[in-house]
C-alpha atoms as a PDB file:
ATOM      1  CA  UNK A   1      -3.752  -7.053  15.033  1.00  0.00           C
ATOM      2  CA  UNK A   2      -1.550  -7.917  12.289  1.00  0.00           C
ATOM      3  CA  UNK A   3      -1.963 -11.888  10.946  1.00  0.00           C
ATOM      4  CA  UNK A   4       1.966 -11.262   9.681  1.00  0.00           C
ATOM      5  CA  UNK A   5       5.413  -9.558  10.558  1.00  0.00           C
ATOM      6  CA  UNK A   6       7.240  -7.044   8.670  1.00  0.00           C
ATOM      7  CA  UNK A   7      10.052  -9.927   8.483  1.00  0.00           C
ATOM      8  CA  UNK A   8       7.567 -12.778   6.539  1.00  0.00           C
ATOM      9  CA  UNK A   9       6.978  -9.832   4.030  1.00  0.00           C
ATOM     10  CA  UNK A  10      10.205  -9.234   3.361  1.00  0.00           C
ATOM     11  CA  UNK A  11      11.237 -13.218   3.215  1.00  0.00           C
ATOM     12  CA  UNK A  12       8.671 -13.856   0.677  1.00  0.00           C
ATOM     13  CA  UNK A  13      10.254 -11.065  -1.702  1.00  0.00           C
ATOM     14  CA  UNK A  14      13.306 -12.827  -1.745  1.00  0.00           C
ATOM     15  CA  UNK A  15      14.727 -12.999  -4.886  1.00  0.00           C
ATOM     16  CA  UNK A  16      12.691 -15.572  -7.294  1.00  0.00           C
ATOM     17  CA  UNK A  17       9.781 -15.008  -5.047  1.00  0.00           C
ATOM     18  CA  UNK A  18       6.206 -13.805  -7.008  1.00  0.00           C
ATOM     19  CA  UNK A  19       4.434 -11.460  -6.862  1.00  0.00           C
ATOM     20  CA  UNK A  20       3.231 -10.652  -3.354  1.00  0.00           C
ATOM     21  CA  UNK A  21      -0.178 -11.825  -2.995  1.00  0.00           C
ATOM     22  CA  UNK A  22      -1.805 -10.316   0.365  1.00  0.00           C
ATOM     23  CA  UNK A  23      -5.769 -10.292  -0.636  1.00  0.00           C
ATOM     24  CA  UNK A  24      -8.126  -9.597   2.591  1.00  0.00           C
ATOM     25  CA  UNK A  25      -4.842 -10.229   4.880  1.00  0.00           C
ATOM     26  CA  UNK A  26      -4.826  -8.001   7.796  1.00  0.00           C
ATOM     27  CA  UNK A  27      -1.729  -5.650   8.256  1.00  0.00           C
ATOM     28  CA  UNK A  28      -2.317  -3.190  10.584  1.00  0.00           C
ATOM     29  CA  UNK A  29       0.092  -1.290  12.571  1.00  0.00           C
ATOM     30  CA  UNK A  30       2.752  -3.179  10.444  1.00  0.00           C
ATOM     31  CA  UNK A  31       6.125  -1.332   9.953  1.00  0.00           C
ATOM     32  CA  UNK A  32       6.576  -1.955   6.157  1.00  0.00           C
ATOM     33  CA  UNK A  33       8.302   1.497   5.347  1.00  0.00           C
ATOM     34  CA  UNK A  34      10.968   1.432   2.741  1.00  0.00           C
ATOM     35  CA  UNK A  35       9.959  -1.912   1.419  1.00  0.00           C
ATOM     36  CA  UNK A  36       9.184  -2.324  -2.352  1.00  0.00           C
ATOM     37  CA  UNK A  37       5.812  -3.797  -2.492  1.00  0.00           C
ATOM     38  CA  UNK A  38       5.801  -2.902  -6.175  1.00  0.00           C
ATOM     39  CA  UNK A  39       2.519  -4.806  -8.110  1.00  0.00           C
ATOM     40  CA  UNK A  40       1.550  -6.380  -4.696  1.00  0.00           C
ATOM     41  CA  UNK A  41      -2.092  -7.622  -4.864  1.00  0.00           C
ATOM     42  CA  UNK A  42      -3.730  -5.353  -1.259  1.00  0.00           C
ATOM     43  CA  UNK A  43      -7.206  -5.950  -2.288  1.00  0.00           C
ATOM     44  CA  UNK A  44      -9.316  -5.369   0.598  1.00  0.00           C
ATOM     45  CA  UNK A  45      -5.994  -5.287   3.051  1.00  0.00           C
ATOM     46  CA  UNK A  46      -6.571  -4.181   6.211  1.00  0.00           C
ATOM     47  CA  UNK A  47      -3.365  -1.789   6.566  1.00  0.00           C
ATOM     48  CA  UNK A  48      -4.839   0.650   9.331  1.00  0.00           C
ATOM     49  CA  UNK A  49      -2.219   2.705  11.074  1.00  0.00           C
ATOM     50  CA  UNK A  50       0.398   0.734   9.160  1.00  0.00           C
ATOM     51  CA  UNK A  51       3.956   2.547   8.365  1.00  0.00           C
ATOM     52  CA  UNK A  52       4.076   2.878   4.937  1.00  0.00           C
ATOM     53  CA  UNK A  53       6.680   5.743   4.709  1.00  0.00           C
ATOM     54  CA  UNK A  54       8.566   5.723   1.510  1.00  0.00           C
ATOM     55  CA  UNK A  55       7.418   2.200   0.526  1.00  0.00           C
ATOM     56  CA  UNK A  56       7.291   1.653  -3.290  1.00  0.00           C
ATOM     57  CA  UNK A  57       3.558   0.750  -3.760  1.00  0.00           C
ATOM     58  CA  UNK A  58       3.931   1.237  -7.890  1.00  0.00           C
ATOM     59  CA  UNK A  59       1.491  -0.866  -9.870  1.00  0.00           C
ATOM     60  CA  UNK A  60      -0.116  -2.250  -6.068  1.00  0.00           C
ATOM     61  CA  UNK A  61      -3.500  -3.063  -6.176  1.00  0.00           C
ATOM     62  CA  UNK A  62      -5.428  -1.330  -2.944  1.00  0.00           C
ATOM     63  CA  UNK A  63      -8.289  -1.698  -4.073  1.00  0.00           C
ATOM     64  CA  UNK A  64     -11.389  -1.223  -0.940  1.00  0.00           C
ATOM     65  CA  UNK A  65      -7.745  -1.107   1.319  1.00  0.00           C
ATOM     66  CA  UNK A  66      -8.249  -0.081   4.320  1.00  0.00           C
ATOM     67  CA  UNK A  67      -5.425   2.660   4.862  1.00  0.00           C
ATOM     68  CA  UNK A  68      -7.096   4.836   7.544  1.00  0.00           C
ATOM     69  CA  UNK A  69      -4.394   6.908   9.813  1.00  0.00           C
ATOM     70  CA  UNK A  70      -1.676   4.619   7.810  1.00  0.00           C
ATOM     71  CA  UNK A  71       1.790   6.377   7.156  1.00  0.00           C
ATOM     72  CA  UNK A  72       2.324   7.155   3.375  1.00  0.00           C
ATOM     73  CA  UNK A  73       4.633   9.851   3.645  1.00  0.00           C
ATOM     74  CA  UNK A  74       7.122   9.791   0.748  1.00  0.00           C
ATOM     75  CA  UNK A  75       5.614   6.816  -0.659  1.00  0.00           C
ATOM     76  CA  UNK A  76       5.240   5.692  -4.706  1.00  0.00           C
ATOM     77  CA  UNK A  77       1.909   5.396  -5.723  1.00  0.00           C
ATOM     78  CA  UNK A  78       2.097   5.872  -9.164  1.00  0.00           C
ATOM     79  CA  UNK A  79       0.086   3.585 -11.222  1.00  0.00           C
ATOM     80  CA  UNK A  80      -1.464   2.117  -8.309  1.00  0.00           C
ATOM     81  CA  UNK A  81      -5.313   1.200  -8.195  1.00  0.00           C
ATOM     82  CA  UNK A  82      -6.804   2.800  -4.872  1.00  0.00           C
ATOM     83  CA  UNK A  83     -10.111   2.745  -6.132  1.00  0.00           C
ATOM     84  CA  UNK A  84     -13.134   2.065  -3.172  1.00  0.00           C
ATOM     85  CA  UNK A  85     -10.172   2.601  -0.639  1.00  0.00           C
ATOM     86  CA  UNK A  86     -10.161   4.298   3.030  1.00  0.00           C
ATOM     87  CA  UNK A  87      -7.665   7.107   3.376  1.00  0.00           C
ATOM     88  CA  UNK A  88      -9.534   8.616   6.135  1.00  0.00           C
ATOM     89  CA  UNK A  89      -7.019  10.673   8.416  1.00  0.00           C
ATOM     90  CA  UNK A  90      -3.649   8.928   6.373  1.00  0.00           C
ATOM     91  CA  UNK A  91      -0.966  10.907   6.190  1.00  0.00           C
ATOM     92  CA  UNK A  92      -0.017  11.745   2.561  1.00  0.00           C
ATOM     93  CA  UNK A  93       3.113  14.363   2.863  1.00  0.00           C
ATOM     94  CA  UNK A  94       4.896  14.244  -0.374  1.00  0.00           C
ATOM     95  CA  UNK A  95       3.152  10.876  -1.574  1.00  0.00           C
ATOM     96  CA  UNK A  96       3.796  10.345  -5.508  1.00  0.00           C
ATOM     97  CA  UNK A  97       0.284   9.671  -7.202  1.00  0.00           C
ATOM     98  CA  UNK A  98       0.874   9.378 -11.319  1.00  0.00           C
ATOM     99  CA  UNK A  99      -1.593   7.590 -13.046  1.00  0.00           C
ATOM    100  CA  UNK A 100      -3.344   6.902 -10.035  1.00  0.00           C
ATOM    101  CA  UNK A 101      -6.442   5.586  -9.571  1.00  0.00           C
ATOM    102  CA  UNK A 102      -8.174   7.174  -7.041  1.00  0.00           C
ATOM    103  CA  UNK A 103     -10.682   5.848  -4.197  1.00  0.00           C
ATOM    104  CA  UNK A 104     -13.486   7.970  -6.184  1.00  0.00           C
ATOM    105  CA  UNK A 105     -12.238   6.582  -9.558  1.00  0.00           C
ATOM    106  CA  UNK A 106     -10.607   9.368 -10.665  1.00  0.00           C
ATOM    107  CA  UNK A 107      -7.079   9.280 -12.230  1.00  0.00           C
ATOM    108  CA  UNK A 108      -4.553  11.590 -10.861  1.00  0.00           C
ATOM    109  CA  UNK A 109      -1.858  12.441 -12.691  1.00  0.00           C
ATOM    110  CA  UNK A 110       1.358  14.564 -11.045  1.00  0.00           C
ATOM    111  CA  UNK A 111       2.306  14.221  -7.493  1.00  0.00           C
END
């Protein structure tokens, strides 16, 4: 169960705000599609069967995420770091990955 809501995510990226610093937090079956968690520091998040639908995850770190059966349809992963994560059974219709660092490592570069 999720330690936050969708709504203290989106109050602490009010304007002047940092950089979203959610390290270890646990975020499962959160509703964060659409958001712009742009550069936000996942590292070791536990997002399982989280709604991550066209969320701008640009620059995120997810790295060793847990993102098994999440929702990242349509979402921006370009220049993310994914590396050591869990996409077991996530749902990755039309997610962008350019300049991506895989779970294995790997970059990918193109959609």
């Amino acid at each position: 169960m999720a330690e936050i809501t969708r709504r203290d995510i989106i109050l602490a990226m009010l304007p002047g705000k940092c950089t979203l610093h959610l390290d270890g937090v646990d975020l499962s079956g959160l509703d964060l599609s659409g958001l712009d968690l742009s550069h936000a520091r996942l590292k070791g998040a536990n997002l399982r069967e989280a709604n991550l639908s066209q969320t701008n995850l640009e620059y995120a770190n997810l790295e060793q995420a847990n993102l098994r059966y999440s929702d990242l349809r349509l979402a921006k992963l370009d220049s993310a770091n994914l590396l050591g994560a869990d996409l077991h059974s996530a749902q990755l219709v039309g997610t962008r990955f350019d300049h991506t660092i895989m779970p294995d490592g790997t970059v990918r570069n193109g959609a």
